[in-house]
PDB file of N, CA and C in Angstrom:
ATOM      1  N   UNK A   1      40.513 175.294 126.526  1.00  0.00           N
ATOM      2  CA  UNK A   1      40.753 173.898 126.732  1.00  0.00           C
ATOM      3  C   UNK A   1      40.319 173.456 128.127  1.00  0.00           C
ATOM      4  N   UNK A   2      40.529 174.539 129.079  1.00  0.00           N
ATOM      5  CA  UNK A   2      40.414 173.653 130.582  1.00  0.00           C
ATOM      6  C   UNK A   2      39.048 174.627 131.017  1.00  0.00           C
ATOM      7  N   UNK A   3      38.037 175.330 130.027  1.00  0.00           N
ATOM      8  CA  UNK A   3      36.751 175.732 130.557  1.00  0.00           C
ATOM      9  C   UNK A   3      36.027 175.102 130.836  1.00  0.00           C
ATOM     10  N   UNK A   4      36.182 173.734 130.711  1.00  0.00           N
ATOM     11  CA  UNK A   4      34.793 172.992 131.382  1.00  0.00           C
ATOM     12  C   UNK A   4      35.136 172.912 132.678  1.00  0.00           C
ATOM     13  N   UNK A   5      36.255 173.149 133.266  1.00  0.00           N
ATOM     14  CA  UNK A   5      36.441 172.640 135.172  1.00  0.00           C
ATOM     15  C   UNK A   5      36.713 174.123 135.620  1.00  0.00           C
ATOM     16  N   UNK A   6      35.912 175.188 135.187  1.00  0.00           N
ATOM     17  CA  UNK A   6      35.043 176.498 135.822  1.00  0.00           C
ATOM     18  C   UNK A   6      34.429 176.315 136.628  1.00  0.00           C
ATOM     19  N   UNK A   7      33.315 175.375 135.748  1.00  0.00           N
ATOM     20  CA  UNK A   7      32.114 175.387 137.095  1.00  0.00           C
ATOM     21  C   UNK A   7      32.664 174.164 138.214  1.00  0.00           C
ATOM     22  N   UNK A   8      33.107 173.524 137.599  1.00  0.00           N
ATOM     23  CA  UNK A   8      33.705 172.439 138.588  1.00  0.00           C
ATOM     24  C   UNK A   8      34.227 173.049 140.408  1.00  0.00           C
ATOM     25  N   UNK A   9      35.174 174.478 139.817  1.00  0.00           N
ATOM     26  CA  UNK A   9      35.351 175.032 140.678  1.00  0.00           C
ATOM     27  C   UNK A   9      34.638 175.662 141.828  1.00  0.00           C
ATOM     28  N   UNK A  10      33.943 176.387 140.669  1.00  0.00           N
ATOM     29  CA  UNK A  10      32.595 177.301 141.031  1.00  0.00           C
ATOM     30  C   UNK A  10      31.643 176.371 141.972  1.00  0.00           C
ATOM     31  N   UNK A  11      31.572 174.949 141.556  1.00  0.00           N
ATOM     32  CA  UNK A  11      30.582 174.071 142.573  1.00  0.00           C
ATOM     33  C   UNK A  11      31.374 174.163 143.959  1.00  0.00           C
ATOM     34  N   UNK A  12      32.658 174.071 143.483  1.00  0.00           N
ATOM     35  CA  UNK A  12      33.218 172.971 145.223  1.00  0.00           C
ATOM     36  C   UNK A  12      33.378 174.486 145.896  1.00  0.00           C
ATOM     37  N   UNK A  13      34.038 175.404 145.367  1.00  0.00           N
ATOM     38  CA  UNK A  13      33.501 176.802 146.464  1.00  0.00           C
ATOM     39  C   UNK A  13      32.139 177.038 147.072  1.00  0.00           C
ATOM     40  N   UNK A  14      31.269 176.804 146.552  1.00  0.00           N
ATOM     41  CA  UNK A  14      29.965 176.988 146.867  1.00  0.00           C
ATOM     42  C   UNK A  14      29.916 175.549 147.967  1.00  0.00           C
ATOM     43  N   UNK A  15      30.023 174.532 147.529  1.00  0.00           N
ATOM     44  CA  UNK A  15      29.817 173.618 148.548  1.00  0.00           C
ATOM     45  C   UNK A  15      30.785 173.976 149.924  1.00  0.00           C
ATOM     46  N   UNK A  16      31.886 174.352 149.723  1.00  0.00           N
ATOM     47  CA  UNK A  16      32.660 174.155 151.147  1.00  0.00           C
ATOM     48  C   UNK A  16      31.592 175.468 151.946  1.00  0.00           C
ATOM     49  N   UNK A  17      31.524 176.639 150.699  1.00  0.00           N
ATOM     50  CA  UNK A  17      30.771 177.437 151.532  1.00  0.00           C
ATOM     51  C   UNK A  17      29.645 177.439 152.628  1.00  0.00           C
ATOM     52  N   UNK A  18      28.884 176.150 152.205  1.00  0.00           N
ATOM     53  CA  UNK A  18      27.772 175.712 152.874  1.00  0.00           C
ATOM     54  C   UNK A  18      28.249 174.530 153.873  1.00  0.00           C
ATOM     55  N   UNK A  19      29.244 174.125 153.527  1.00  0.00           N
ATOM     56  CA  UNK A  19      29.832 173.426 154.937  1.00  0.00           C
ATOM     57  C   UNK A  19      30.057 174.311 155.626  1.00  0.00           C
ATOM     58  N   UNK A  20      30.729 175.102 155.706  1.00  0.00           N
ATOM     59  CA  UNK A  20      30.911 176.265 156.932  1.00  0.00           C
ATOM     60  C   UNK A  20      30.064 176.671 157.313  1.00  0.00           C
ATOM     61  N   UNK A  21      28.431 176.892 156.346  1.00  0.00           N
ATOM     62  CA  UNK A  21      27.690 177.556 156.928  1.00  0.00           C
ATOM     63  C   UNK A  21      27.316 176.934 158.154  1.00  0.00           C
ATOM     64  N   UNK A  22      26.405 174.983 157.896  1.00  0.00           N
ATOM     65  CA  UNK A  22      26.375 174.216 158.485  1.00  0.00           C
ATOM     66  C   UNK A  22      27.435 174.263 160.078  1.00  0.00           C
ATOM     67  N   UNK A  23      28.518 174.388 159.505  1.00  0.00           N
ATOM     68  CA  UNK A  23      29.830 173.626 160.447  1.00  0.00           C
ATOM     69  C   UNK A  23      29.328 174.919 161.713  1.00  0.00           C
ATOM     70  N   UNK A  24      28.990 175.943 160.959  1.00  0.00           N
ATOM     71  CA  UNK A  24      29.016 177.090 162.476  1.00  0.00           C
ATOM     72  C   UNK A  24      27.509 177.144 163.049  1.00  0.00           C
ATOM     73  N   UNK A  25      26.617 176.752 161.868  1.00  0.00           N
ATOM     74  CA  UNK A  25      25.425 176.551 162.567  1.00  0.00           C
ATOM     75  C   UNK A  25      25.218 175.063 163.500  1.00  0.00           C
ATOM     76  N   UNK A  26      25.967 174.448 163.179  1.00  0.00           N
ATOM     77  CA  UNK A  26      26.097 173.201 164.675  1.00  0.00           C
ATOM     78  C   UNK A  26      26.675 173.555 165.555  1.00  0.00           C
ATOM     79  N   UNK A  27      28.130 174.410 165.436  1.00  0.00           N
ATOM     80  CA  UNK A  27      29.192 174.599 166.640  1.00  0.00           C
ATOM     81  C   UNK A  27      27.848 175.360 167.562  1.00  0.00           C
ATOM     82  N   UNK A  28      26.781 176.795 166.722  1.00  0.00           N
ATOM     83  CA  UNK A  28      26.370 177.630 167.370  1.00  0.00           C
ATOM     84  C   UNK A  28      24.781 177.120 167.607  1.00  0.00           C
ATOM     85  N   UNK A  29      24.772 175.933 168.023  1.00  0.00           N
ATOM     86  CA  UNK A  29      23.315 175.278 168.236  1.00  0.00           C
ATOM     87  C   UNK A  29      22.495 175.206 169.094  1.00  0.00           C
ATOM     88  N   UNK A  30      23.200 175.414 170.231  1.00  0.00           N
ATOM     89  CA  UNK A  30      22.934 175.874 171.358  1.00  0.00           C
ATOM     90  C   UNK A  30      22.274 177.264 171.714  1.00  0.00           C
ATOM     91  N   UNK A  31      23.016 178.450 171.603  1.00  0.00           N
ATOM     92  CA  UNK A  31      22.264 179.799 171.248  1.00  0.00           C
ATOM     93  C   UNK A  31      21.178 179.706 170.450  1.00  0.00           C
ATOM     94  N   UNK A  32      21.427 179.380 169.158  1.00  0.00           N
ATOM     95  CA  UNK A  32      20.430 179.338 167.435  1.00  0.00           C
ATOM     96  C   UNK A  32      18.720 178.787 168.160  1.00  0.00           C
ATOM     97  N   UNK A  33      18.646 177.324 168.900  1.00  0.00           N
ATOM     98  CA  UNK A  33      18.237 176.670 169.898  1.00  0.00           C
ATOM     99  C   UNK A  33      17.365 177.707 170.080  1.00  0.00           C
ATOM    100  N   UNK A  34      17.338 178.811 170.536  1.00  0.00           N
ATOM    101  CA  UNK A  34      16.429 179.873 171.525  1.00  0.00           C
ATOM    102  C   UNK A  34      15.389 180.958 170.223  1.00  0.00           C
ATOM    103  N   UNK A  35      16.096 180.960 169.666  1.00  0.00           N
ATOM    104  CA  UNK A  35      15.617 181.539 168.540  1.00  0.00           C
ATOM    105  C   UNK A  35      15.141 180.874 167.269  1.00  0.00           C
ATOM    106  N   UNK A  36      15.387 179.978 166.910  1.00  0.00           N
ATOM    107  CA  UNK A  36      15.133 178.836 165.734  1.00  0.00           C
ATOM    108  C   UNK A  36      14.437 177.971 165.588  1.00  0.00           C
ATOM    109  N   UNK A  37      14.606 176.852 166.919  1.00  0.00           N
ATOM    110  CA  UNK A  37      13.993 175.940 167.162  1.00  0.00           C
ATOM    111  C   UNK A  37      14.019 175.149 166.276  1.00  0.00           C
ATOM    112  N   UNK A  38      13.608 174.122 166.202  1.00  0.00           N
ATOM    113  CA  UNK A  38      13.156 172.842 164.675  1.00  0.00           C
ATOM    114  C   UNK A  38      13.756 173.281 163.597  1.00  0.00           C
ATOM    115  N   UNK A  39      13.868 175.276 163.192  1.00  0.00           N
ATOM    116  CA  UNK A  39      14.434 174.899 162.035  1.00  0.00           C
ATOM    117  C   UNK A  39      15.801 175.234 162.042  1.00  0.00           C
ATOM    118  N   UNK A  40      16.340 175.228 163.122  1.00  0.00           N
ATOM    119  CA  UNK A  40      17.890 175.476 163.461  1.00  0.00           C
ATOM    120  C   UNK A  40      18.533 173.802 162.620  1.00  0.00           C
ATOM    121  N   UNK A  41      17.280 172.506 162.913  1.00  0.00           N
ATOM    122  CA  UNK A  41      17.885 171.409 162.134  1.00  0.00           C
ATOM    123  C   UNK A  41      17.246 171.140 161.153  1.00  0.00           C
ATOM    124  N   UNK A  42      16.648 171.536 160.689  1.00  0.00           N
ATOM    125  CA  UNK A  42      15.632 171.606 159.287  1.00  0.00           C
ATOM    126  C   UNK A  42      16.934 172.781 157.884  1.00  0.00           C
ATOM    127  N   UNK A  43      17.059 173.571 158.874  1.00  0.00           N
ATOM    128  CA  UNK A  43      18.238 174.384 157.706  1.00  0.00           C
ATOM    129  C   UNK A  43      19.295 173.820 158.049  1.00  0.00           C
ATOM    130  N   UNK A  44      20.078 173.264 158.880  1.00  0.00           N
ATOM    131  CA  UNK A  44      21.793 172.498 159.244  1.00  0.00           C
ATOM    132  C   UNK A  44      21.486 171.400 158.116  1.00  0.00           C
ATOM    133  N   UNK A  45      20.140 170.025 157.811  1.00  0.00           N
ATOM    134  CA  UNK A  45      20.331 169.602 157.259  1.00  0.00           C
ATOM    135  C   UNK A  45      19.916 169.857 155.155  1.00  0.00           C
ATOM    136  N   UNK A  46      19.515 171.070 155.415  1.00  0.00           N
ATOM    137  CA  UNK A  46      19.309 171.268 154.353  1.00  0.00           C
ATOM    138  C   UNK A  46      20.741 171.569 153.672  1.00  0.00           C
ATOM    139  N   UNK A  47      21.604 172.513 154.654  1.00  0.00           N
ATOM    140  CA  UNK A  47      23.255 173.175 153.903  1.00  0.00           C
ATOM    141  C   UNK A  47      24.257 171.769 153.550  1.00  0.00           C
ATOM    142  N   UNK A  48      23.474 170.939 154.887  1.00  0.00           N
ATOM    143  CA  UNK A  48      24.291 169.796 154.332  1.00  0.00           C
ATOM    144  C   UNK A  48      24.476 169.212 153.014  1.00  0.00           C
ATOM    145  N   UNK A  49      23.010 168.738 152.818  1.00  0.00           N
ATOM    146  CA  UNK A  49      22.413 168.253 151.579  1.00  0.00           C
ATOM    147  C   UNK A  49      23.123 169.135 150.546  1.00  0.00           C
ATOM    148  N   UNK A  50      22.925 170.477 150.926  1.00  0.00           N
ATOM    149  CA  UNK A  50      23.286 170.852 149.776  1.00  0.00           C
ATOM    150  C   UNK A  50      24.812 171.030 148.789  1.00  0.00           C
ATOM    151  N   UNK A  51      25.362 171.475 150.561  1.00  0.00           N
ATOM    152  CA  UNK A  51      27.232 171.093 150.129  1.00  0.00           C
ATOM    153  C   UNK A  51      27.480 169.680 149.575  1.00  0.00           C
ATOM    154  N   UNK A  52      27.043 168.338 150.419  1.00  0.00           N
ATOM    155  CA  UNK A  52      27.426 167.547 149.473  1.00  0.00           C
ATOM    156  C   UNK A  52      26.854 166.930 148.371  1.00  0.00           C
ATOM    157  N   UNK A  53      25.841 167.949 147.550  1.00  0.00           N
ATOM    158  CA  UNK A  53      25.501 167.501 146.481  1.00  0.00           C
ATOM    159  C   UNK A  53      26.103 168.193 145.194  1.00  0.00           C
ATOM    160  N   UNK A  54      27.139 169.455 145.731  1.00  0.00           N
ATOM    161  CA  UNK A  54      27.726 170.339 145.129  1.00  0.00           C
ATOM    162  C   UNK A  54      29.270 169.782 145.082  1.00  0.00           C
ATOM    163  N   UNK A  55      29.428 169.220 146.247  1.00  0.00           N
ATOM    164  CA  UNK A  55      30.838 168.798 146.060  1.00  0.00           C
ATOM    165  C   UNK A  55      30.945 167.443 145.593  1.00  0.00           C
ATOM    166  N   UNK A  56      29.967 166.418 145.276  1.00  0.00           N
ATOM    167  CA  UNK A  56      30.326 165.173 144.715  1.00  0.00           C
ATOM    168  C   UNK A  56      29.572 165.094 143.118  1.00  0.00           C
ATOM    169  N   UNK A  57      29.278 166.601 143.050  1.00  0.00           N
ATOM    170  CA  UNK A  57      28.942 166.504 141.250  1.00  0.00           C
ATOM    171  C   UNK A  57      27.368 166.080 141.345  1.00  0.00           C
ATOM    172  N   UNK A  58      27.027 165.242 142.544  1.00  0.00           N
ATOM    173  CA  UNK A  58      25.207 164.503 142.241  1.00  0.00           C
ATOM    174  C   UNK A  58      23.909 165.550 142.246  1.00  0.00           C
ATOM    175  N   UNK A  59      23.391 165.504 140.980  1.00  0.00           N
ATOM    176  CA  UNK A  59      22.260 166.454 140.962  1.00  0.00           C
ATOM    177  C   UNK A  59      22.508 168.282 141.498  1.00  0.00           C
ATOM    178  N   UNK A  60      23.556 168.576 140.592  1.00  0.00           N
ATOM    179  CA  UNK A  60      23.840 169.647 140.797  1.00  0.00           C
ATOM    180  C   UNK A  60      22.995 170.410 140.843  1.00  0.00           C
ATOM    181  N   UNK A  61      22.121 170.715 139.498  1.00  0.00           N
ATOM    182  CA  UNK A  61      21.100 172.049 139.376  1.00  0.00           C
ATOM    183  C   UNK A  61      20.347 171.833 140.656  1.00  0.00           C
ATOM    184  N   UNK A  62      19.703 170.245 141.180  1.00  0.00           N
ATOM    185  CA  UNK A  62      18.826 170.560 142.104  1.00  0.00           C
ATOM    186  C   UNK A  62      19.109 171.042 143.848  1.00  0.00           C
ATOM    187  N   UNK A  63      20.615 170.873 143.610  1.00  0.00           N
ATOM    188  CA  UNK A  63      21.605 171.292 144.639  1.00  0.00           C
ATOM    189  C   UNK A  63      21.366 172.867 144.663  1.00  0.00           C
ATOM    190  N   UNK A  64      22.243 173.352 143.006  1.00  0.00           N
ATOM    191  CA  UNK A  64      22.379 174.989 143.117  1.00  0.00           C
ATOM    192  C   UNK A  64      20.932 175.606 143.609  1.00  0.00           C
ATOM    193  N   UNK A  65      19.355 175.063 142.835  1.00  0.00           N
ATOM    194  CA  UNK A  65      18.455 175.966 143.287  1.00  0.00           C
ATOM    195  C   UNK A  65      17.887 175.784 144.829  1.00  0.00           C
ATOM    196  N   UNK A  66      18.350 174.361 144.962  1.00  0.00           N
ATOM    197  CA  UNK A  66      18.062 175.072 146.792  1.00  0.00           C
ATOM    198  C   UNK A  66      19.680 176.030 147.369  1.00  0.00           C
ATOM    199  N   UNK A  67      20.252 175.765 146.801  1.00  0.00           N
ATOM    200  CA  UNK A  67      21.271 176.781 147.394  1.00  0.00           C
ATOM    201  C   UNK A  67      21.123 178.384 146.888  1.00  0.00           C
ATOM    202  N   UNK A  68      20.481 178.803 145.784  1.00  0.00           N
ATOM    203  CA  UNK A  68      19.557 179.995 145.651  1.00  0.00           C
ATOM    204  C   UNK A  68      18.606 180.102 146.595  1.00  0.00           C
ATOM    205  N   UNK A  69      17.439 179.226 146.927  1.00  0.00           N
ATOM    206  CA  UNK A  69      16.834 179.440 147.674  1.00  0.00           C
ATOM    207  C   UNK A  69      17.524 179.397 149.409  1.00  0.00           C
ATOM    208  N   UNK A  70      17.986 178.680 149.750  1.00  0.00           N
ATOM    209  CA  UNK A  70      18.599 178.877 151.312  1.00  0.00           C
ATOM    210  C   UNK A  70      19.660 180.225 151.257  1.00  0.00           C
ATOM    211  N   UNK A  71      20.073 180.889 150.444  1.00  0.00           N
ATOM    212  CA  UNK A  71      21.416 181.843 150.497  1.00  0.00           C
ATOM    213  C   UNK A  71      20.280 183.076 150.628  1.00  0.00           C
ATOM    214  N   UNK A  72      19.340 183.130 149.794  1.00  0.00           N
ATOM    215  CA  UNK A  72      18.268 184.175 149.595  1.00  0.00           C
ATOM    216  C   UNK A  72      17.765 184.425 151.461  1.00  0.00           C
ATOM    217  N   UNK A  73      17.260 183.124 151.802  1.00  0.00           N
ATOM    218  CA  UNK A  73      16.739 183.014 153.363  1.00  0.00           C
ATOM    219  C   UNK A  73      17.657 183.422 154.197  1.00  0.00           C
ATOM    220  N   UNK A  74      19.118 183.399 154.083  1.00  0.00           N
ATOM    221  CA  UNK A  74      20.022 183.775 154.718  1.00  0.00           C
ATOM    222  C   UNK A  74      20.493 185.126 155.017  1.00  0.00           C
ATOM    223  N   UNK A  75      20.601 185.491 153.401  1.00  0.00           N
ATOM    224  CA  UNK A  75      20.856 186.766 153.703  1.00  0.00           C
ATOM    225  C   UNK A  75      19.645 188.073 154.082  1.00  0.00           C
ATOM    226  N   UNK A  76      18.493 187.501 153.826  1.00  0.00           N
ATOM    227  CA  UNK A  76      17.091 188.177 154.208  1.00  0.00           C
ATOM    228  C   UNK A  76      17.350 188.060 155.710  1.00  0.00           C
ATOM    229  N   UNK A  77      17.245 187.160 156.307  1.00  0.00           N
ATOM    230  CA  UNK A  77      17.615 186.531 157.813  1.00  0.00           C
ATOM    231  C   UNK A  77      19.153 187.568 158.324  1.00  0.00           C
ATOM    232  N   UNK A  78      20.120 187.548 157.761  1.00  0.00           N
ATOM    233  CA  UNK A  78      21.299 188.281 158.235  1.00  0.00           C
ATOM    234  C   UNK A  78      20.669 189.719 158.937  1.00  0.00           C
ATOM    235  N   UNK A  79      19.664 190.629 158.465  1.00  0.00           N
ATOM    236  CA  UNK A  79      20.093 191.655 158.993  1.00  0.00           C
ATOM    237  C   UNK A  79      18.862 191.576 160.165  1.00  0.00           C
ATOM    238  N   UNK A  80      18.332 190.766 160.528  1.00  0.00           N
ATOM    239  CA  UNK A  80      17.223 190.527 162.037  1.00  0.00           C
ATOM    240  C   UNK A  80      17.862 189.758 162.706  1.00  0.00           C
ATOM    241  N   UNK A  81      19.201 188.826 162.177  1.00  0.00           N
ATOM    242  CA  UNK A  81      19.709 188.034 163.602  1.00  0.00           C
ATOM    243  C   UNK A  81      21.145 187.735 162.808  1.00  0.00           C
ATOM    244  N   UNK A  82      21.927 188.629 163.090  1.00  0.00           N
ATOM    245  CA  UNK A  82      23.422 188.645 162.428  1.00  0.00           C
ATOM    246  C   UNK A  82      24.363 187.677 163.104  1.00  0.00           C
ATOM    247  N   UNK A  83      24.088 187.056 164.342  1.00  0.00           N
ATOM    248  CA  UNK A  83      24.683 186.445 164.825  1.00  0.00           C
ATOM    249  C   UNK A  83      24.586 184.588 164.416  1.00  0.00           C
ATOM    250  N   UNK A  84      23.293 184.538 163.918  1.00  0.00           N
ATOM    251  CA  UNK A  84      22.554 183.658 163.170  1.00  0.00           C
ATOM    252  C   UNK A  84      23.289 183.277 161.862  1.00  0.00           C
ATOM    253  N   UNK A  85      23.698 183.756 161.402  1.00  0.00           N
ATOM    254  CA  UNK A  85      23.970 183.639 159.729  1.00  0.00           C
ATOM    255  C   UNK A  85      25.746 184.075 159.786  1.00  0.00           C
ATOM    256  N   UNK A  86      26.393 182.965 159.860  1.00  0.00           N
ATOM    257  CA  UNK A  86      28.020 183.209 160.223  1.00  0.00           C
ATOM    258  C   UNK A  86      28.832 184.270 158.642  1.00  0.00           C
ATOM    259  N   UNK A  87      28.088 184.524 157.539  1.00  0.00           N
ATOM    260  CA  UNK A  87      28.363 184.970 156.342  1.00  0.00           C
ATOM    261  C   UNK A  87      27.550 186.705 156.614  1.00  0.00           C
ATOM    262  N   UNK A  88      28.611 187.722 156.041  1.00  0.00           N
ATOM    263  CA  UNK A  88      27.361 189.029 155.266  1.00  0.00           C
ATOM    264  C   UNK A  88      26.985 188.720 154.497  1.00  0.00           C
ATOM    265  N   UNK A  89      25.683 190.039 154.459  1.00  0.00           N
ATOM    266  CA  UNK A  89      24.945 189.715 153.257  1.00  0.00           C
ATOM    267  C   UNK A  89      25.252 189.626 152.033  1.00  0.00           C
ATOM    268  N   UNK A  90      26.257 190.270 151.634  1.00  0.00           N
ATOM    269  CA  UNK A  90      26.806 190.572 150.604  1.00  0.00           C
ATOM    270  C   UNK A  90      27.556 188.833 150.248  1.00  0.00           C
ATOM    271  N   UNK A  91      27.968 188.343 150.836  1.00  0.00           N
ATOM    272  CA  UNK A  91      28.517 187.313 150.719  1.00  0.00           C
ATOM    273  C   UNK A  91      27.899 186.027 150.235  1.00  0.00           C
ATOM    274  N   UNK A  92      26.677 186.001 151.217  1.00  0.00           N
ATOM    275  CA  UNK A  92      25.534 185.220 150.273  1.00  0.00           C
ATOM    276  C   UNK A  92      24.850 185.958 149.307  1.00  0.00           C
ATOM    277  N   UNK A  93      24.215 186.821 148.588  1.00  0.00           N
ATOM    278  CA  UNK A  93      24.274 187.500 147.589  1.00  0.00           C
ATOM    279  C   UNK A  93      25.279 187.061 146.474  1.00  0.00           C
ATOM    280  N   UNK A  94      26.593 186.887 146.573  1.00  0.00           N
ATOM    281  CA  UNK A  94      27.659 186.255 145.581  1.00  0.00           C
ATOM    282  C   UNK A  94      27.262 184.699 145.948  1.00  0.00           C
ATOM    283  N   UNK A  95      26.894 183.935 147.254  1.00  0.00           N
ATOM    284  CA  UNK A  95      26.414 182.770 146.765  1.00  0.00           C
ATOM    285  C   UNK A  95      25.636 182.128 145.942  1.00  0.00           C
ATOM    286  N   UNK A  96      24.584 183.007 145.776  1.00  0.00           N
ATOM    287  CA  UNK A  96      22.975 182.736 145.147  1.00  0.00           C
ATOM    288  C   UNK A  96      23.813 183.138 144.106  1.00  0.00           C
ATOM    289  N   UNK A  97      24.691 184.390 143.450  1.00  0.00           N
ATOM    290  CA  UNK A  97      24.537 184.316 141.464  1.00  0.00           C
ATOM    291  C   UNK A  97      25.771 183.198 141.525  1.00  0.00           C
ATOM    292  N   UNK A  98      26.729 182.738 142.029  1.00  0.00           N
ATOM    293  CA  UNK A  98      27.211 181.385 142.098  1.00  0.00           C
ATOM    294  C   UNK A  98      26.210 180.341 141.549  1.00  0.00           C
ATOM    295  N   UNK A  99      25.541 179.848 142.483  1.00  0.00           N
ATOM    296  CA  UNK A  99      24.400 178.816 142.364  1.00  0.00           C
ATOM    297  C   UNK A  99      23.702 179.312 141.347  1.00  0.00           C
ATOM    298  N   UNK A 100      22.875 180.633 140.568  1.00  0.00           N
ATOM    299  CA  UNK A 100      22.454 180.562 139.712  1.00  0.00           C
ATOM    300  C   UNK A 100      22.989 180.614 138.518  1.00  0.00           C
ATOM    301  N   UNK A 101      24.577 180.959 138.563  1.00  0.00           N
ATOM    302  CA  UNK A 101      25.691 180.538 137.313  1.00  0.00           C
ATOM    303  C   UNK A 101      25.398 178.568 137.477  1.00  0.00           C
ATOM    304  N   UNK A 102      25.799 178.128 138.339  1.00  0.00           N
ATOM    305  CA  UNK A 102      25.825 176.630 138.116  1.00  0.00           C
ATOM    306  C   UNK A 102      24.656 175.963 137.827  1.00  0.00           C
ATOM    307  N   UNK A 103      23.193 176.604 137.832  1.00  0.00           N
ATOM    308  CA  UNK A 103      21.846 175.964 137.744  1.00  0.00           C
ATOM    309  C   UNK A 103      21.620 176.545 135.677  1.00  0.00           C
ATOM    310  N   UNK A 104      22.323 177.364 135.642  1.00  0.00           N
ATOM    311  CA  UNK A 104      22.225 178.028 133.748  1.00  0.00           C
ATOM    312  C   UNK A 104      23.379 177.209 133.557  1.00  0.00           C
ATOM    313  N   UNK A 105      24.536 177.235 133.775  1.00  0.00           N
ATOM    314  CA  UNK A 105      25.687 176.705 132.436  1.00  0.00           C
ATOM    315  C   UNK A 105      25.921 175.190 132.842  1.00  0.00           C
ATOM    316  N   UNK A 106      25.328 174.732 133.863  1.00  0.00           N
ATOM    317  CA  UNK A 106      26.177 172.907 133.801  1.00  0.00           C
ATOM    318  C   UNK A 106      26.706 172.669 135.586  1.00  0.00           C
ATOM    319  N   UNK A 107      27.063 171.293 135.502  1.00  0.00           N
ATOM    320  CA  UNK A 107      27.727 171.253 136.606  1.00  0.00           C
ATOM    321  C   UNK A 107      29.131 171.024 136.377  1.00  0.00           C
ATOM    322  N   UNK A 108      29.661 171.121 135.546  1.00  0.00           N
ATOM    323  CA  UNK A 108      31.464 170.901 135.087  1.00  0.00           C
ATOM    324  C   UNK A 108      31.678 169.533 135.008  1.00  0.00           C
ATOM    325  N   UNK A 109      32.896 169.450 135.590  1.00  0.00           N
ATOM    326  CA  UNK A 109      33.294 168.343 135.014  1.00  0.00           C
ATOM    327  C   UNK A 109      33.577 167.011 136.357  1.00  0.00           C
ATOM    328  N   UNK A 110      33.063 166.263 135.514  1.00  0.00           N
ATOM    329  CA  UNK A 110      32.961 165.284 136.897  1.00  0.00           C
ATOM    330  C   UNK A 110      31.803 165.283 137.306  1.00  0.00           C
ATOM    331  N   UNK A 111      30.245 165.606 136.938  1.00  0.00           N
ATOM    332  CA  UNK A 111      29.599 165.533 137.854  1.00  0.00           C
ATOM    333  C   UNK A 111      28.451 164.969 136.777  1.00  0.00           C
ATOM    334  N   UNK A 112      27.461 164.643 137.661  1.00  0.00           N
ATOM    335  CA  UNK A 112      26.176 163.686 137.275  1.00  0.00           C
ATOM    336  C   UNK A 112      24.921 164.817 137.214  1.00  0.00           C
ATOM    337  N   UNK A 113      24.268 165.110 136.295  1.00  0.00           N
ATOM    338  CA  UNK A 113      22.982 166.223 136.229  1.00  0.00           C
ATOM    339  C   UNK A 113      21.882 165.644 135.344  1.00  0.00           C
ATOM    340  N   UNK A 114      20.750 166.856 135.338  1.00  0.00           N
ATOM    341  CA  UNK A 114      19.703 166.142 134.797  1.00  0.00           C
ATOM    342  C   UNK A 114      19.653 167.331 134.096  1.00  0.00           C
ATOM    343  N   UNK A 115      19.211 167.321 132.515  1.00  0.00           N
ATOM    344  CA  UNK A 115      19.568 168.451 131.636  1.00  0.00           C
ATOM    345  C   UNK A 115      17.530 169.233 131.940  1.00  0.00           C
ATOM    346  N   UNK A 116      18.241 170.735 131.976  1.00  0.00           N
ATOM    347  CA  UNK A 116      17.746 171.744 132.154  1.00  0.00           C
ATOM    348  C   UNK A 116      16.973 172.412 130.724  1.00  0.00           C
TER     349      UNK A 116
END
């Protein structure tokens, strides 16, 4: 009865996740700055985009596959600059099959998509 607000869940974890990612890649912008450059805000506004397109239901799938694709960059990125990427690898690894559970079964309930 209450399986359709799975993924519902499954989205807004994944989104807060990428707020945090964001939230520590601004606090740490300064350091990131020396090493990153341009795309220290090229990826802050991409996690953005992507958390709140996960947490207000809008265009989920096209949310989850950049959030496959940025979690993939992340955790490839984790083990050359660990200080860079506030998550283990392992952690984004469970982000990306997250996002690729929500880009196969739906965006749950409450949310606005474009069928796959």
């Amino acid at each position: 009865m209450f399986s359709f607000f799975a993924p519902t869940l499954l989205r807004i974890l994944v989104a807060v996740a990428f707020g945090f990612i964001a939230y520590v890649h601004y606090k740490r912008r300064e350091e990131l700055k020396v090493s990153l450059g341009v795309w220290l805000w090229i990826a802050l506004a991409i996690e953005v985009l992507i958390a709140l397109s996960l947490f207000l239901g809008y265009y989920t799938q096209i949310g989850a596959l950049a959030g496959i694709i940025m979690s993939g960059t992340q955790a490839w990125y984790a083990k050359s600059h660990p200080r860079a990427t506030p998550l283990c690898r392992v952690d984004y690894i469970f982000l990306k099959v997250i996002c690729l559970s929500l880009l196969i079964s739906g965006a749950g309930a409450l949310a606005f998509d474009i069928p796959l």
